[in-house]
N, C-alpha and C. Protein backbone atom coordinates (compact mmCIF):
# COMPACT_ATOMS: atom_id res chain seq x y z
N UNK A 1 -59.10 -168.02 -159.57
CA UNK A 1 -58.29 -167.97 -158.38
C UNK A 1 -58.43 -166.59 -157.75
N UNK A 2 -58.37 -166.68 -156.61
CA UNK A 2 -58.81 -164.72 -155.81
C UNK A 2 -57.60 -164.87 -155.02
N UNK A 3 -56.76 -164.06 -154.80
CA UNK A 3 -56.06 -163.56 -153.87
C UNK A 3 -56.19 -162.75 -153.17
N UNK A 4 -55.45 -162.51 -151.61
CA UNK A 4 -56.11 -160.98 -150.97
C UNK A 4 -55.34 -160.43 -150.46
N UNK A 5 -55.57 -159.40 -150.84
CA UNK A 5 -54.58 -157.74 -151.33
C UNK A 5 -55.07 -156.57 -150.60
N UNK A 6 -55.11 -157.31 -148.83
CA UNK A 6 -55.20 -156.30 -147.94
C UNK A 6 -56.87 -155.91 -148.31
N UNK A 7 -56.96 -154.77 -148.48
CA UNK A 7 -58.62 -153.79 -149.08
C UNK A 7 -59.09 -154.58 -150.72
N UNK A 8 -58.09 -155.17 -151.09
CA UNK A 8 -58.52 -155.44 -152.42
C UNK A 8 -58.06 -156.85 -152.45
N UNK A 9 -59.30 -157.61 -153.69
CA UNK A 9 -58.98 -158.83 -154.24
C UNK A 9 -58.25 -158.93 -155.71
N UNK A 10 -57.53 -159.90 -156.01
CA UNK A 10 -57.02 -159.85 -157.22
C UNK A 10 -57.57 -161.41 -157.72
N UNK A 11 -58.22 -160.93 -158.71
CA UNK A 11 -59.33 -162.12 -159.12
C UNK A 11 -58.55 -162.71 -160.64
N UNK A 12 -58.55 -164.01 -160.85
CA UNK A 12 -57.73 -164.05 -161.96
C UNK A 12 -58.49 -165.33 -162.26
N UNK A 13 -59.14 -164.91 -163.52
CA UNK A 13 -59.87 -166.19 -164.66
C UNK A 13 -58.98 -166.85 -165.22
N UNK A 14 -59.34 -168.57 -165.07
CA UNK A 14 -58.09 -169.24 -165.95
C UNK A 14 -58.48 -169.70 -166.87
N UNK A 15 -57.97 -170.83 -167.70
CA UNK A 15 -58.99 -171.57 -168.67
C UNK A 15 -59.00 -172.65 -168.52
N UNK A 16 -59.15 -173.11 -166.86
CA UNK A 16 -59.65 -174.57 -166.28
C UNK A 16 -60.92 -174.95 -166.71
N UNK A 17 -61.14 -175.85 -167.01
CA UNK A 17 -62.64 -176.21 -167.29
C UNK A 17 -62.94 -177.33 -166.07
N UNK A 18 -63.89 -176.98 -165.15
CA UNK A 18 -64.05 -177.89 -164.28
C UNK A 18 -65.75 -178.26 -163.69
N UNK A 19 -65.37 -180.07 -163.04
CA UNK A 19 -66.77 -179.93 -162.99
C UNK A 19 -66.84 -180.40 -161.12
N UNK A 20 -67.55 -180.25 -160.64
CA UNK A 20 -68.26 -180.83 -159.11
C UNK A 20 -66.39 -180.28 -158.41
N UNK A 21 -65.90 -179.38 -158.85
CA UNK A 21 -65.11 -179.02 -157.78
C UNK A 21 -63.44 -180.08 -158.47
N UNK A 22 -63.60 -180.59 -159.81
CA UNK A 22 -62.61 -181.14 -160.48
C UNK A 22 -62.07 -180.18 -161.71
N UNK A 23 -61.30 -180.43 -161.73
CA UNK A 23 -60.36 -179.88 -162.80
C UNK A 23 -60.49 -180.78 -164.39
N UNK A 24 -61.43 -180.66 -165.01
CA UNK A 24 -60.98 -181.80 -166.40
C UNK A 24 -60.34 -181.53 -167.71
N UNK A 25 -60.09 -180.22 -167.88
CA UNK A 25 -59.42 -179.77 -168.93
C UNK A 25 -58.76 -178.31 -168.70
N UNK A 26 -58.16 -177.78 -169.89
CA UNK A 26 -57.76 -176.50 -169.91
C UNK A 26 -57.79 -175.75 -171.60
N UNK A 27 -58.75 -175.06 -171.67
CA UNK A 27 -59.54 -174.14 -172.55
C UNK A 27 -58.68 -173.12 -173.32
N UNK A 28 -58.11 -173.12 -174.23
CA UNK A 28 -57.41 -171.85 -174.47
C UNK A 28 -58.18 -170.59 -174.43
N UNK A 29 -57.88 -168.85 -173.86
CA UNK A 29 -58.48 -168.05 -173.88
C UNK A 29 -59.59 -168.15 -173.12
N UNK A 30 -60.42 -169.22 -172.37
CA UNK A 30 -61.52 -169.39 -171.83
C UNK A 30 -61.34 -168.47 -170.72
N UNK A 31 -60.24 -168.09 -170.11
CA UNK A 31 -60.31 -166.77 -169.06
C UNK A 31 -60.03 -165.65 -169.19
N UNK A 32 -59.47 -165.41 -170.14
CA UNK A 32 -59.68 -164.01 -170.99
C UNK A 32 -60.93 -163.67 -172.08
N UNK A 33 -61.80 -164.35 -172.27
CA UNK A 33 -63.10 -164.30 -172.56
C UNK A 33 -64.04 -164.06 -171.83
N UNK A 34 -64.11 -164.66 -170.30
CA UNK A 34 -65.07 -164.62 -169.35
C UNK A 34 -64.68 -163.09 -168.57
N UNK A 35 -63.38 -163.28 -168.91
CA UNK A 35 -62.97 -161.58 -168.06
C UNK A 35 -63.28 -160.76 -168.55
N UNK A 36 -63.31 -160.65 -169.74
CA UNK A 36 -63.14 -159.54 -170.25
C UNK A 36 -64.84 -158.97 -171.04
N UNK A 37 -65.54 -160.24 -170.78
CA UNK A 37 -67.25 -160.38 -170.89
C UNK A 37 -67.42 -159.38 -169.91
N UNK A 38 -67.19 -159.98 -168.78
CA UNK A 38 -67.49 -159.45 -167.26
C UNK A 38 -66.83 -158.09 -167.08
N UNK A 39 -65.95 -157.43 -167.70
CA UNK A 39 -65.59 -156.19 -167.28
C UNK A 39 -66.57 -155.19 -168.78
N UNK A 40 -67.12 -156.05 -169.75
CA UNK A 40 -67.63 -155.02 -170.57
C UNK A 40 -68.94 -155.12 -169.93
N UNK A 41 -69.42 -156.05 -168.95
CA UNK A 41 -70.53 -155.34 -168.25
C UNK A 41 -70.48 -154.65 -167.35
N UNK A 42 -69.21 -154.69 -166.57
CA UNK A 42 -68.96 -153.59 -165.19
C UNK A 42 -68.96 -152.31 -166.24
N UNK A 43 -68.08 -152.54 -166.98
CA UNK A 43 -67.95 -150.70 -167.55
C UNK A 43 -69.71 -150.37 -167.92
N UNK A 44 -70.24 -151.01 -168.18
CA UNK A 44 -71.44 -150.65 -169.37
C UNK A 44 -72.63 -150.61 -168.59
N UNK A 45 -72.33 -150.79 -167.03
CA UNK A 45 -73.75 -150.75 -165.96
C UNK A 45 -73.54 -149.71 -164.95
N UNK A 46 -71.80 -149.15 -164.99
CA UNK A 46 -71.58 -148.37 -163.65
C UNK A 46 -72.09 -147.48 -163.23
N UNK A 47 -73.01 -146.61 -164.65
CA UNK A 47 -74.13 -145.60 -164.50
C UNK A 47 -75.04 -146.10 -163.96
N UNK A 48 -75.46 -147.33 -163.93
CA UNK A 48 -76.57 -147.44 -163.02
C UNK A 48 -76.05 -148.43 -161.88
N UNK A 49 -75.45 -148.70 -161.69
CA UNK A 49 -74.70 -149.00 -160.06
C UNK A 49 -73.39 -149.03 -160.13
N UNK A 50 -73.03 -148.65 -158.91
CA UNK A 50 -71.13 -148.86 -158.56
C UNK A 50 -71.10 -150.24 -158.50
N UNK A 51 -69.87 -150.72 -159.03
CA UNK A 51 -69.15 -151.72 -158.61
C UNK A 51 -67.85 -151.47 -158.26
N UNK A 52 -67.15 -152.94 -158.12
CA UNK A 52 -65.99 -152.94 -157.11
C UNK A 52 -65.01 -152.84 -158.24
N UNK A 53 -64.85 -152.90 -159.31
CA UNK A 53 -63.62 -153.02 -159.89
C UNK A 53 -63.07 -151.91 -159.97
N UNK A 54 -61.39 -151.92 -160.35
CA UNK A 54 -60.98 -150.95 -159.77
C UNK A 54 -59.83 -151.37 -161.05
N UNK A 55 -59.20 -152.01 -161.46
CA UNK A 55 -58.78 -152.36 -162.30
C UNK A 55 -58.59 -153.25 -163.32
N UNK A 56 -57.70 -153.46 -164.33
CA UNK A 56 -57.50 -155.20 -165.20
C UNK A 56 -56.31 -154.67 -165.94
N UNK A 57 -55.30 -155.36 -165.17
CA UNK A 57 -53.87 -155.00 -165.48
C UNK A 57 -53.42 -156.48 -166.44
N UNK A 58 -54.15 -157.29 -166.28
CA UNK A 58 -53.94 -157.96 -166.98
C UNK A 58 -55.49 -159.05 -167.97
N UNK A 59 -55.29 -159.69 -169.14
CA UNK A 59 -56.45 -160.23 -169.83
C UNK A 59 -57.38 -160.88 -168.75
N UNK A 60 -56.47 -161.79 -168.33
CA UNK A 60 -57.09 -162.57 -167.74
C UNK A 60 -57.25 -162.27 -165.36
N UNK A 61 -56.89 -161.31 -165.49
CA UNK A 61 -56.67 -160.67 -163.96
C UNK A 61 -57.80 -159.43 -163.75
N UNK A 62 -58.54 -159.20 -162.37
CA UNK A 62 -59.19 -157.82 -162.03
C UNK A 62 -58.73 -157.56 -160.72
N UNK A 63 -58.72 -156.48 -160.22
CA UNK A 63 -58.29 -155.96 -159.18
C UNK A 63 -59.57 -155.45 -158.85
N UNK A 64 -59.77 -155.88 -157.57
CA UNK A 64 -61.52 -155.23 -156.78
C UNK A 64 -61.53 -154.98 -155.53
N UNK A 65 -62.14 -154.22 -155.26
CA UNK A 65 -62.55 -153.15 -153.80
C UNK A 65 -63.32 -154.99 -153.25
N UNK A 66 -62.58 -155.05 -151.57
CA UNK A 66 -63.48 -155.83 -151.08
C UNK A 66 -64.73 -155.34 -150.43
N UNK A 67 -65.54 -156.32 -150.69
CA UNK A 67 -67.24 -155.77 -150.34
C UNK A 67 -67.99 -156.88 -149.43
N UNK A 68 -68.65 -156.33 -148.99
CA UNK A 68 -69.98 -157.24 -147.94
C UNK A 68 -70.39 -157.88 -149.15
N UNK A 69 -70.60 -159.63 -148.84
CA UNK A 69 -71.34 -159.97 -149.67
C UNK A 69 -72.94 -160.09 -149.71
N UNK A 70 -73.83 -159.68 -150.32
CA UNK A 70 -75.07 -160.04 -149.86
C UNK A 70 -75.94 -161.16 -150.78
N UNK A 71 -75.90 -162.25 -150.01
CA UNK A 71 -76.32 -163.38 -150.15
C UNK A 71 -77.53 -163.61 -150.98
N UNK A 72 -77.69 -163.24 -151.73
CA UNK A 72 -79.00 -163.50 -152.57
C UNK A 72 -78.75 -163.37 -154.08
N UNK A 73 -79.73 -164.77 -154.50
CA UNK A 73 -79.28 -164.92 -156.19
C UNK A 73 -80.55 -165.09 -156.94
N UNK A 74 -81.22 -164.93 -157.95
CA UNK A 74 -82.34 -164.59 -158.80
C UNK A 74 -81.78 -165.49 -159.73
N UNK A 75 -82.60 -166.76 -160.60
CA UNK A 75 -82.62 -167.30 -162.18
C UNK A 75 -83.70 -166.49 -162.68
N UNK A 76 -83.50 -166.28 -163.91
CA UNK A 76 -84.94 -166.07 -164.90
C UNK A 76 -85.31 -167.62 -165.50
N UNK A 77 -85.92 -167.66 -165.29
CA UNK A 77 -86.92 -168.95 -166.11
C UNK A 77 -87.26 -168.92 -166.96
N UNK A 78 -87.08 -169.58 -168.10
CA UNK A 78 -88.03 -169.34 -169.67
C UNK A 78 -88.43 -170.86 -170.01
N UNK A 79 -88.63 -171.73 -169.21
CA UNK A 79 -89.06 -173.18 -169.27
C UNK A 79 -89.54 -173.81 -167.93
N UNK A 80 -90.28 -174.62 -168.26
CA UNK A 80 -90.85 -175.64 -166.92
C UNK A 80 -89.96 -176.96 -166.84
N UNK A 81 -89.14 -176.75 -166.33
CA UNK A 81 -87.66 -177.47 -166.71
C UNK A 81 -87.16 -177.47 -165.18
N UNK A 82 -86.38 -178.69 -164.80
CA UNK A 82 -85.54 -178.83 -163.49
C UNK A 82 -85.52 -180.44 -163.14
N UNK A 83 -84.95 -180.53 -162.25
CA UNK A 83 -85.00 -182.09 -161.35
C UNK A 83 -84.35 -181.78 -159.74
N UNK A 84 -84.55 -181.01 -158.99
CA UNK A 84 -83.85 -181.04 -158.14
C UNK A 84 -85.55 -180.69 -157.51
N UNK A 85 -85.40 -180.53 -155.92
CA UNK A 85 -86.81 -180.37 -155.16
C UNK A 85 -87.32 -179.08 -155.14
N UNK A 86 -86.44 -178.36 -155.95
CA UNK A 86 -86.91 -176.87 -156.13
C UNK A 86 -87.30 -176.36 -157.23
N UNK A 87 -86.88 -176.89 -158.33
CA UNK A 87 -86.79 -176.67 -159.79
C UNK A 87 -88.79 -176.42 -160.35
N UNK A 88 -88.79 -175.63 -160.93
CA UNK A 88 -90.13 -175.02 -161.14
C UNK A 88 -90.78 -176.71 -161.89
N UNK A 89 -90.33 -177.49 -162.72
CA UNK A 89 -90.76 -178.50 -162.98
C UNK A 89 -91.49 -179.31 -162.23
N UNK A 90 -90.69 -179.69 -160.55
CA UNK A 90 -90.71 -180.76 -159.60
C UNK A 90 -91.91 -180.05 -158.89
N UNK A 91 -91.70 -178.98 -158.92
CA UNK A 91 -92.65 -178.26 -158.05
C UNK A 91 -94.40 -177.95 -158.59
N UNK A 92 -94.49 -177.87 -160.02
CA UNK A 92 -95.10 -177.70 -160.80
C UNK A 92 -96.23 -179.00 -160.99
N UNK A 93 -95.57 -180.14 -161.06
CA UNK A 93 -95.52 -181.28 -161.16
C UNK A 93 -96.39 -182.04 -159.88
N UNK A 94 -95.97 -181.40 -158.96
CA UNK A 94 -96.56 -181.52 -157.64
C UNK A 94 -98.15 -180.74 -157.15
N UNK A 95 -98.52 -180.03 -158.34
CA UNK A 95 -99.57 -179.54 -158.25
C UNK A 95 -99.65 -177.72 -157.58
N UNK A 96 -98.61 -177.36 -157.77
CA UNK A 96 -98.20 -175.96 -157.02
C UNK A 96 -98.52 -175.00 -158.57
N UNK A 97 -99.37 -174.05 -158.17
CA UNK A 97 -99.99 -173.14 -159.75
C UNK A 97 -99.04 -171.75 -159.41
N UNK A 98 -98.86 -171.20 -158.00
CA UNK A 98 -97.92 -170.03 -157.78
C UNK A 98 -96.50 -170.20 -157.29
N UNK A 99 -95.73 -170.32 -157.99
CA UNK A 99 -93.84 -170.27 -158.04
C UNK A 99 -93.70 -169.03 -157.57
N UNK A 100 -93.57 -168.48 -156.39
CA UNK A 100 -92.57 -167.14 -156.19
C UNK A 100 -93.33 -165.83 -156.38
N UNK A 101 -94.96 -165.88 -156.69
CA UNK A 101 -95.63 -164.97 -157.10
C UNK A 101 -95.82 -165.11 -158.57
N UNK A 102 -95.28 -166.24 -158.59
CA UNK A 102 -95.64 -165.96 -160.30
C UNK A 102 -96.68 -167.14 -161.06
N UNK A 103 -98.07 -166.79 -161.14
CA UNK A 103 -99.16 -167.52 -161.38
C UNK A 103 -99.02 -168.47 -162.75
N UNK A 104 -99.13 -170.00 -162.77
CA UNK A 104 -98.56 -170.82 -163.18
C UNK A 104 -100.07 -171.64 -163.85
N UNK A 105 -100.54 -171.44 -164.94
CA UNK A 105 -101.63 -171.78 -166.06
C UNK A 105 -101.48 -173.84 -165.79
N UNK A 106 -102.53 -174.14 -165.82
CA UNK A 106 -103.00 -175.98 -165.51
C UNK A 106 -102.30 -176.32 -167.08
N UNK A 107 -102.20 -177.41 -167.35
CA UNK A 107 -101.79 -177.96 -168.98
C UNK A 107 -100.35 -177.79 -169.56
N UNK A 108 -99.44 -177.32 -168.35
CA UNK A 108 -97.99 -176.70 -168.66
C UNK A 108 -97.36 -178.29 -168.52
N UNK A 109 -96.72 -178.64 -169.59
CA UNK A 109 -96.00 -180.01 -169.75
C UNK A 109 -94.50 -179.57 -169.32
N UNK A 110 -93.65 -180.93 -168.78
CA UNK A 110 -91.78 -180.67 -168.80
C UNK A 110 -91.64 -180.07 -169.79
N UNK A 111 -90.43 -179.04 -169.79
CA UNK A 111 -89.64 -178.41 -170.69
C UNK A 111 -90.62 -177.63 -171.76
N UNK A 112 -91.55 -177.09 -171.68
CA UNK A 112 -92.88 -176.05 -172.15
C UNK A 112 -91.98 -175.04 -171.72
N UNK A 113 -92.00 -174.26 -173.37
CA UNK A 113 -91.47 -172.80 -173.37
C UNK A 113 -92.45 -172.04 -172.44
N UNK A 114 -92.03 -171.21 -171.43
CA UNK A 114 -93.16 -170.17 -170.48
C UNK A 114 -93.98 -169.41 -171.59
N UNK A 115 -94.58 -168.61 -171.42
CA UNK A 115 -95.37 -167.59 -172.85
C UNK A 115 -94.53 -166.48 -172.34
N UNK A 116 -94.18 -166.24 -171.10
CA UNK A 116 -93.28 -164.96 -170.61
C UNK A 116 -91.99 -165.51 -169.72
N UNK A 117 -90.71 -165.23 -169.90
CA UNK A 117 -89.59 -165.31 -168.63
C UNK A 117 -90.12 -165.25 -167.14
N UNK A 118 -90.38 -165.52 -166.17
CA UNK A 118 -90.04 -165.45 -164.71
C UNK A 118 -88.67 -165.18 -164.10
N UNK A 119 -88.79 -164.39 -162.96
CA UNK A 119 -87.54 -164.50 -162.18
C UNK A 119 -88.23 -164.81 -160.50
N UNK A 120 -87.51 -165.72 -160.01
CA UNK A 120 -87.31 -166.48 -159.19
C UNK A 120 -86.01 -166.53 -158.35
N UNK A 121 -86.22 -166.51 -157.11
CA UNK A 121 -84.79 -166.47 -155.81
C UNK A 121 -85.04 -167.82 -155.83
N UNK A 122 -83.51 -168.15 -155.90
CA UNK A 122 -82.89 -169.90 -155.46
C UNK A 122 -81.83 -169.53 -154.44
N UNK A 123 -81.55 -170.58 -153.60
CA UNK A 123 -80.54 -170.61 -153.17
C UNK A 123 -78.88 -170.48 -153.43
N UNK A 124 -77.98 -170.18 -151.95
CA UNK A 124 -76.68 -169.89 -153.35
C UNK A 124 -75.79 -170.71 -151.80
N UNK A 125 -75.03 -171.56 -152.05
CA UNK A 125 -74.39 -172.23 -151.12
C UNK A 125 -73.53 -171.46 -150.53
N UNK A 126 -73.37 -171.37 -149.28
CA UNK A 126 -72.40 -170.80 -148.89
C UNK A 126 -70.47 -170.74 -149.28
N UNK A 127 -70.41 -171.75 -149.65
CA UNK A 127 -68.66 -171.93 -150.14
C UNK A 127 -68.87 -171.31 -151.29
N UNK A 128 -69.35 -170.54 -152.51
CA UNK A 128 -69.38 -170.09 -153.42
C UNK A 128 -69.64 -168.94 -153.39
């Protein structure tokens, strides 16, 4: 849930478990786990970039500087795996050897471990 706090958001992890935008369960601790994941990587990267947080007054709550969002999202790949019209599989499948710059060997079967990770830009929907 995000609330807005003027210059700042107050971001609060719950332990909804949900799917396509539904609610189907509730997780004990599942949002004080994900929070508190996510703030031992803000603390543990801030030397190498600023971020917005600014506080966590509570387990499951952060307090953050609002920011420009910039629209762009990266997967790493470690399989020839997907089903959607983008998915390195479908595409692969289709006879395409270069994904994104990244040169793609003949004889690669579905779900074939890569010999190396890729990273690849996908799309990121706007409501998210």
């Amino acid at each position: 849930d995000i609330y807005d706090a003027g210059d700042y958001l107050v971001l609060i992890t719950t332990d909804r478990l949900s799917a396509f935008d539904i609610n189907l369960a509730s997780i004990p601790f599942k949002g004080q786990v994900l929070n508190e994941t996510s703030l031992w990587w803000f603390n543990n990267t801030q030397h190498i970039t600023p971020n917005a947080i600014v506080s966590s007054p509570d387990r499951n709550v952060v307090i953050a500087k609002k920011c420009s969002i910039f629209p762009i999202e990266f997967v790493i790949r470690g399989y020839v795996t997907g089903s959607t019209d983008t998915s390195l599989w479908t595409v692969y499948n289709k006879g395409v050897r270069n994904y994104y710059g990244n040169e793609l060997s003949d004889g690669l079967v579905k779900n074939q471990k890569l010999p190396a990770n890729i990273l690849t830009p996908t799309t990121k929907a706007a409501d998210h």
